[in-house]
PDB file of N, CA and C in Angstrom:
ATOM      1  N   UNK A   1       2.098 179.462  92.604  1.00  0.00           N
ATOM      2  CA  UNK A   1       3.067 179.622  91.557  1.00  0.00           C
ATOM      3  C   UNK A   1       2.364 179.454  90.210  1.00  0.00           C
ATOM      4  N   UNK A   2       2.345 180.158  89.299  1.00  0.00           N
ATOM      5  CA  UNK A   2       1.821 180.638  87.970  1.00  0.00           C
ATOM      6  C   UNK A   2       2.729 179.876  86.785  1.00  0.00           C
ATOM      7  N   UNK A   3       2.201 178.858  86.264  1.00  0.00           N
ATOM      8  CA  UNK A   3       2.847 177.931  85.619  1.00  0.00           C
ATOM      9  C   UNK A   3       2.218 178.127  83.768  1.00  0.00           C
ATOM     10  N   UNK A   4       3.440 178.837  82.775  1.00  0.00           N
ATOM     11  CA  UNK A   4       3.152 178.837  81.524  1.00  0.00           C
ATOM     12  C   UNK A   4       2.996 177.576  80.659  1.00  0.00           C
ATOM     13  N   UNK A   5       2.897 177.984  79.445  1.00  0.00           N
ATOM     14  CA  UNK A   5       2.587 176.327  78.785  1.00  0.00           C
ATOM     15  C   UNK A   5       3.659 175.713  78.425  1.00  0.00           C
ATOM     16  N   UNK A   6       3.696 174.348  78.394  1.00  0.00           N
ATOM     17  CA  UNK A   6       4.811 173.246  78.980  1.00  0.00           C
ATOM     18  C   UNK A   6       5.313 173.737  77.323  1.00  0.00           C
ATOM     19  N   UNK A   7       6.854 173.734  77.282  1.00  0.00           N
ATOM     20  CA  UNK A   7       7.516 173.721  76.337  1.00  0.00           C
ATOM     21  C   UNK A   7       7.337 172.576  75.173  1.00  0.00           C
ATOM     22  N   UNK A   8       7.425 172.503  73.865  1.00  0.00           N
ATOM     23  CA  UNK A   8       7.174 171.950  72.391  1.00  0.00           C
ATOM     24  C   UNK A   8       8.268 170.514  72.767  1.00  0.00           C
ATOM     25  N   UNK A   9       7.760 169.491  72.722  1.00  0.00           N
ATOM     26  CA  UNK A   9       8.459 168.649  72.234  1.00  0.00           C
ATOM     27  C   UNK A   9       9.342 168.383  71.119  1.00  0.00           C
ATOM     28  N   UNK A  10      10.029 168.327  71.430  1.00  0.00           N
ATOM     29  CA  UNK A  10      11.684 168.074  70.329  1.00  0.00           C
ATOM     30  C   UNK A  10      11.672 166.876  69.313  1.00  0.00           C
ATOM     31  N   UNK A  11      11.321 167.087  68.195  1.00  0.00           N
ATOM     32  CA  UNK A  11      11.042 165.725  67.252  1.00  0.00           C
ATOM     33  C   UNK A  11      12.018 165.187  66.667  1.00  0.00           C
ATOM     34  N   UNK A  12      12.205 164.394  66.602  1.00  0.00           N
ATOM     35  CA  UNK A  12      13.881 163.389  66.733  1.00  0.00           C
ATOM     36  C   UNK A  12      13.354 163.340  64.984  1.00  0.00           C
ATOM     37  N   UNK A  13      14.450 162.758  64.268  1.00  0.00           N
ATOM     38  CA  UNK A  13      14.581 162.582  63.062  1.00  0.00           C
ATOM     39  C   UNK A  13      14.209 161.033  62.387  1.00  0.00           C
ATOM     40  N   UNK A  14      13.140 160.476  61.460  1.00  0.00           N
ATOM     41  CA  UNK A  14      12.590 159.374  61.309  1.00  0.00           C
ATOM     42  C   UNK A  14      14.154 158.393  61.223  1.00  0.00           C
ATOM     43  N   UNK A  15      13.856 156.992  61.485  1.00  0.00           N
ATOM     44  CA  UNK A  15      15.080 155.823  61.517  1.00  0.00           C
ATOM     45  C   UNK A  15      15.790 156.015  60.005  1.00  0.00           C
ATOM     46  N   UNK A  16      16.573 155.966  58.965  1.00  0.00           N
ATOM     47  CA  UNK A  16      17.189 155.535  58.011  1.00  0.00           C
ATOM     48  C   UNK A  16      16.879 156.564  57.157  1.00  0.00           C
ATOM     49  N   UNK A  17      16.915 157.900  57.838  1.00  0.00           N
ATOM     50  CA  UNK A  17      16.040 158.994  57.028  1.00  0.00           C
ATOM     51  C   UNK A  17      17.412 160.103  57.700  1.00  0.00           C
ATOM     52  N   UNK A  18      18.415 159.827  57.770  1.00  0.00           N
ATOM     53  CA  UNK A  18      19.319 160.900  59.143  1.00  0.00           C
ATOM     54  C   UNK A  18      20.251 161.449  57.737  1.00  0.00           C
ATOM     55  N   UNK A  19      19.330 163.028  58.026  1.00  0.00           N
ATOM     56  CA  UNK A  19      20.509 164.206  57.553  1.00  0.00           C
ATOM     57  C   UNK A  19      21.401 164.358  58.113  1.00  0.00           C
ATOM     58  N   UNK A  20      22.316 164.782  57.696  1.00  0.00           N
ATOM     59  CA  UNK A  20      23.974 165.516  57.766  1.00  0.00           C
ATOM     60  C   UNK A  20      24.207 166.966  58.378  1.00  0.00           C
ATOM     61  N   UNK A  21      24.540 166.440  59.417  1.00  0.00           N
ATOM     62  CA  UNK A  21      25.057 168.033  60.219  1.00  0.00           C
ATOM     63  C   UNK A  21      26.524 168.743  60.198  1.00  0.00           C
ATOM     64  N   UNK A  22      26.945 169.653  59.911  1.00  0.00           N
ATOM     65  CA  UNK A  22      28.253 169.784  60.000  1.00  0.00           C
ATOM     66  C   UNK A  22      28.320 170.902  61.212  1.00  0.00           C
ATOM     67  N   UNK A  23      29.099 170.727  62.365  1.00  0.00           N
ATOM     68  CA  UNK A  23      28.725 171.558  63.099  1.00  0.00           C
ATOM     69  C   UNK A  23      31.085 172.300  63.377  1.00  0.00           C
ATOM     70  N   UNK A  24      30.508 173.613  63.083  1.00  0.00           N
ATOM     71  CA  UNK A  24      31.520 174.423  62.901  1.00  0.00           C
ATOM     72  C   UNK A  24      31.798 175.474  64.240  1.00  0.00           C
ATOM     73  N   UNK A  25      33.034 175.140  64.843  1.00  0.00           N
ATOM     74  CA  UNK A  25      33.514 176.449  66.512  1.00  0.00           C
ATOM     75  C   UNK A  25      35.159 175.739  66.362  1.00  0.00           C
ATOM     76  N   UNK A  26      35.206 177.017  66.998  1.00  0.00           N
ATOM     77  CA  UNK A  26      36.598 176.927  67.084  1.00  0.00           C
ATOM     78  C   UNK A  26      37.296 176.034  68.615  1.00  0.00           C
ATOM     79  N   UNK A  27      35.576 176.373  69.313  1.00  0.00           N
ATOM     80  CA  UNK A  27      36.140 175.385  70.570  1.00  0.00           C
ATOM     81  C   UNK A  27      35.044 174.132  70.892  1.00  0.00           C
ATOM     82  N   UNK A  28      35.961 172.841  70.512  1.00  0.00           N
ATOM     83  CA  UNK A  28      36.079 171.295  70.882  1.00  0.00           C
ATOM     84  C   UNK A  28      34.715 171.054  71.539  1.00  0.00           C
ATOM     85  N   UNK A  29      34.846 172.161  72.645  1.00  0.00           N
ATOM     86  CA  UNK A  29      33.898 171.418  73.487  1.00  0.00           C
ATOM     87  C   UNK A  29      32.147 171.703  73.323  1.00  0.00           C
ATOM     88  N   UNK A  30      32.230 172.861  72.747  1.00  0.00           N
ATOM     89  CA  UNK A  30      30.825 173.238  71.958  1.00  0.00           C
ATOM     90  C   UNK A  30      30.435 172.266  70.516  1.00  0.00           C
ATOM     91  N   UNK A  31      31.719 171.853  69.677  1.00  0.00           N
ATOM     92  CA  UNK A  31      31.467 171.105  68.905  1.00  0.00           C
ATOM     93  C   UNK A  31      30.564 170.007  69.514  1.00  0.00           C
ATOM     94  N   UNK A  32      31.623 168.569  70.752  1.00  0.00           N
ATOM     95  CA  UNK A  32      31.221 167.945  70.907  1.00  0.00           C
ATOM     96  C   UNK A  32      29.988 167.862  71.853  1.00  0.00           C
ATOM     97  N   UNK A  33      29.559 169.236  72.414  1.00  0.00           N
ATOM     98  CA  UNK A  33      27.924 169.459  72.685  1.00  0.00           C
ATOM     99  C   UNK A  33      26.723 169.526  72.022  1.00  0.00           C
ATOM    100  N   UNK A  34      27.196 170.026  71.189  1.00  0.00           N
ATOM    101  CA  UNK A  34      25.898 169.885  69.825  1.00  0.00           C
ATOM    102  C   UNK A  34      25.727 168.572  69.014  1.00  0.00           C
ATOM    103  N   UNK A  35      27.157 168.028  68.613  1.00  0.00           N
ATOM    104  CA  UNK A  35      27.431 166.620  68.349  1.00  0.00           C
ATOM    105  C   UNK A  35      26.097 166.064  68.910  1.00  0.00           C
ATOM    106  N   UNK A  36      26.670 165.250  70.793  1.00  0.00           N
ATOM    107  CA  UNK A  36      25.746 164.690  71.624  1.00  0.00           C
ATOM    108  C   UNK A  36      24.120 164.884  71.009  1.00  0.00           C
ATOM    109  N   UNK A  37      23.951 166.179  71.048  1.00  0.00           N
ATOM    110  CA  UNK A  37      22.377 166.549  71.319  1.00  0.00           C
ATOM    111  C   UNK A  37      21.785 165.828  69.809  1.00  0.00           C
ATOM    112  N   UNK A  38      22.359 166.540  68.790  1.00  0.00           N
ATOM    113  CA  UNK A  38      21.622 165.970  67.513  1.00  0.00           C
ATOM    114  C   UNK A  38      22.005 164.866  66.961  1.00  0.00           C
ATOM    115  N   UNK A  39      22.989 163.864  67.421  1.00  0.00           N
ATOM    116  CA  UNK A  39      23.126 162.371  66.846  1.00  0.00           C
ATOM    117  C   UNK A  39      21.670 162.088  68.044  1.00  0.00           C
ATOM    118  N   UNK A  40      22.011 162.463  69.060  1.00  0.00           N
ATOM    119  CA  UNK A  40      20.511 161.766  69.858  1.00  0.00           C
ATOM    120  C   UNK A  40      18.908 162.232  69.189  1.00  0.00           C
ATOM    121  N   UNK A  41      19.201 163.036  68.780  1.00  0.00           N
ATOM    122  CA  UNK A  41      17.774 163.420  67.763  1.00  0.00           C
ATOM    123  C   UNK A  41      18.056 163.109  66.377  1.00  0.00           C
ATOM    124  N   UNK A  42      18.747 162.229  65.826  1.00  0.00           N
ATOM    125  CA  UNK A  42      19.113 161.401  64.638  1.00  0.00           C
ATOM    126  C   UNK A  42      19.489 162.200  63.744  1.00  0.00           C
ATOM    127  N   UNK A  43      20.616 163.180  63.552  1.00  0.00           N
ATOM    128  CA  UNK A  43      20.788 163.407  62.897  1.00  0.00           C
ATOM    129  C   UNK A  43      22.659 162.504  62.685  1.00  0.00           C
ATOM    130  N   UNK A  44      23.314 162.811  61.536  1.00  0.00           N
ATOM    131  CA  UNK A  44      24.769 162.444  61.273  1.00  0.00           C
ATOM    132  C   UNK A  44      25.398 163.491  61.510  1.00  0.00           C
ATOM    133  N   UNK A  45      26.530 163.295  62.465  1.00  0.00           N
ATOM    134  CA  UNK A  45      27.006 164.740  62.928  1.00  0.00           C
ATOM    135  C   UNK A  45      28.971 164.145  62.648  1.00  0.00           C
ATOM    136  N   UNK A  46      29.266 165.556  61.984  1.00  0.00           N
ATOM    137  CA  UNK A  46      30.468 165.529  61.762  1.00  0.00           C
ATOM    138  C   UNK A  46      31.213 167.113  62.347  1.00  0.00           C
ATOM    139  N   UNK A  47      32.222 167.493  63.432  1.00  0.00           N
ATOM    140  CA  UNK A  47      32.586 168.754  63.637  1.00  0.00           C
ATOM    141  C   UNK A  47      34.096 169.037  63.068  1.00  0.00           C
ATOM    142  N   UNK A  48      33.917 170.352  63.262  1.00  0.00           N
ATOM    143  CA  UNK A  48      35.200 171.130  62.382  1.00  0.00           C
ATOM    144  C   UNK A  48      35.788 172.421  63.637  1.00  0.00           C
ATOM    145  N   UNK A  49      36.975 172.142  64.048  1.00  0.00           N
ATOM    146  CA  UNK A  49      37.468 173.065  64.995  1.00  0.00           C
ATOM    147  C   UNK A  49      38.281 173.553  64.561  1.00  0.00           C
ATOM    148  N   UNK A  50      39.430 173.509  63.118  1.00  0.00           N
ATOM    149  CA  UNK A  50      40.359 173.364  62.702  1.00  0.00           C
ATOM    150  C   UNK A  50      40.113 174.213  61.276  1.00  0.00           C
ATOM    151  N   UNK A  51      40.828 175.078  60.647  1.00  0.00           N
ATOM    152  CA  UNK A  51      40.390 175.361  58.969  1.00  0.00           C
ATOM    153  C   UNK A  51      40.586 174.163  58.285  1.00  0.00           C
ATOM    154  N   UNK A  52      41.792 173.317  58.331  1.00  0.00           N
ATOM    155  CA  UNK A  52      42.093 171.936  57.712  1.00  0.00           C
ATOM    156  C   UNK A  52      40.718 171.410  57.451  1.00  0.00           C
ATOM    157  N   UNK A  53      40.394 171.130  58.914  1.00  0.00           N
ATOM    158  CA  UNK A  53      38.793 170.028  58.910  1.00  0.00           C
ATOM    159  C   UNK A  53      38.064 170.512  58.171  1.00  0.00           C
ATOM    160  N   UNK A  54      37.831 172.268  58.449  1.00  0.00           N
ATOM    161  CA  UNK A  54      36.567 172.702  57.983  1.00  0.00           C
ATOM    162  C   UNK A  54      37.002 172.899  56.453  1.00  0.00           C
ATOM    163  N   UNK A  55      37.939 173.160  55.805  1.00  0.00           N
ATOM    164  CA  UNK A  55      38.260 173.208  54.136  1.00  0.00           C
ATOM    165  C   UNK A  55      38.055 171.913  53.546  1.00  0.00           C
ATOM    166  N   UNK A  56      38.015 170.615  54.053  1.00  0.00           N
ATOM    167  CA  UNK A  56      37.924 169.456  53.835  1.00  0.00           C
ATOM    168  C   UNK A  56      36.212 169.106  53.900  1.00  0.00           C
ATOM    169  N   UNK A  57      35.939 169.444  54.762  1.00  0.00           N
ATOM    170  CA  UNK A  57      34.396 169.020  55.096  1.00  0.00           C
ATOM    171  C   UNK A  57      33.399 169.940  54.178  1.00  0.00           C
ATOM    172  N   UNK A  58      33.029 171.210  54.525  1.00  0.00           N
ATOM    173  CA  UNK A  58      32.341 172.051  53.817  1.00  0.00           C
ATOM    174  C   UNK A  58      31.822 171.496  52.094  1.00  0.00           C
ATOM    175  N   UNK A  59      32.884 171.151  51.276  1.00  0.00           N
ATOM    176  CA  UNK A  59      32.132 170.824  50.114  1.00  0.00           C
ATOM    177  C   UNK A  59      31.799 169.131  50.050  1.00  0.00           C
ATOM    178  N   UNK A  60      31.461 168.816  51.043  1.00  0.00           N
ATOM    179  CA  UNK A  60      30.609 167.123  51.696  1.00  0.00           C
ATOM    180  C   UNK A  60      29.207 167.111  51.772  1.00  0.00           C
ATOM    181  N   UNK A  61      28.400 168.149  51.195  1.00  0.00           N
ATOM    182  CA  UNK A  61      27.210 167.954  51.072  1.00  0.00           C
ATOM    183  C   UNK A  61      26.478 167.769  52.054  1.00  0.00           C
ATOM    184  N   UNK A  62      26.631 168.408  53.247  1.00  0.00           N
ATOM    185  CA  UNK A  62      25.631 168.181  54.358  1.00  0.00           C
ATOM    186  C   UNK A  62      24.105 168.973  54.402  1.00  0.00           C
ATOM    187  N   UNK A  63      23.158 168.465  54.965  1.00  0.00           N
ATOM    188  CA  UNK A  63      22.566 168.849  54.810  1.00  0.00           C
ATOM    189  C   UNK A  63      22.108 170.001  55.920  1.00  0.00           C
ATOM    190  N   UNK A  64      22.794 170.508  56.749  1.00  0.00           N
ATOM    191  CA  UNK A  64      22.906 171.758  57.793  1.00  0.00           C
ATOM    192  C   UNK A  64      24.451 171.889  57.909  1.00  0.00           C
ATOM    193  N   UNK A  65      24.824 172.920  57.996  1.00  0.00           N
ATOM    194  CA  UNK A  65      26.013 173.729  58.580  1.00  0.00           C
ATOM    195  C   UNK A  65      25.413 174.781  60.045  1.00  0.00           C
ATOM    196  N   UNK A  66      26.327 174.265  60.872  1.00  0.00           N
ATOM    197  CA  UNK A  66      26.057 174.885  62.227  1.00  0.00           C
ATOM    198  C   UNK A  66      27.763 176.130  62.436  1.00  0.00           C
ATOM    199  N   UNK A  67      27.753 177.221  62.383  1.00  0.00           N
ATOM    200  CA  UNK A  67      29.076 178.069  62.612  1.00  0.00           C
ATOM    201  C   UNK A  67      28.884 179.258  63.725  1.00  0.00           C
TER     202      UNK A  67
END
């Protein structure tokens, strides 16, 4: 079996250094999947499933928008 090169390690975000994610779907459960993944790689994660949420959140200064 013919084995390529091992995939890039995933670099988590330094301690007291955590950008702002805003992560934007219309469905819950993709929000709270991406949520999981990047609070565990340090980022601050806030989601928007809703226009309410997302008209409220958007001008919060994050530092990524995920849509």
């Amino acid at each position: 079996m013919a084995s390529g090169p091992a995939p890039a390690p995933v670099a988590s975000v330094p301690s007291g250094d955590r950008p702002r994610l805003l992560v934007v779907d219309d469905e819950q459960a993709i929000c709270d999947l991406i949520r999981e993944v990047a609070a565990g790689l340090g980022f601050e994660v806030q989601t928007a499933s809703d226009s309410a949420t997302i008209d409220a959140l958007l001008g919060a200064g994050h530092d990524v928008t995920v849509l």
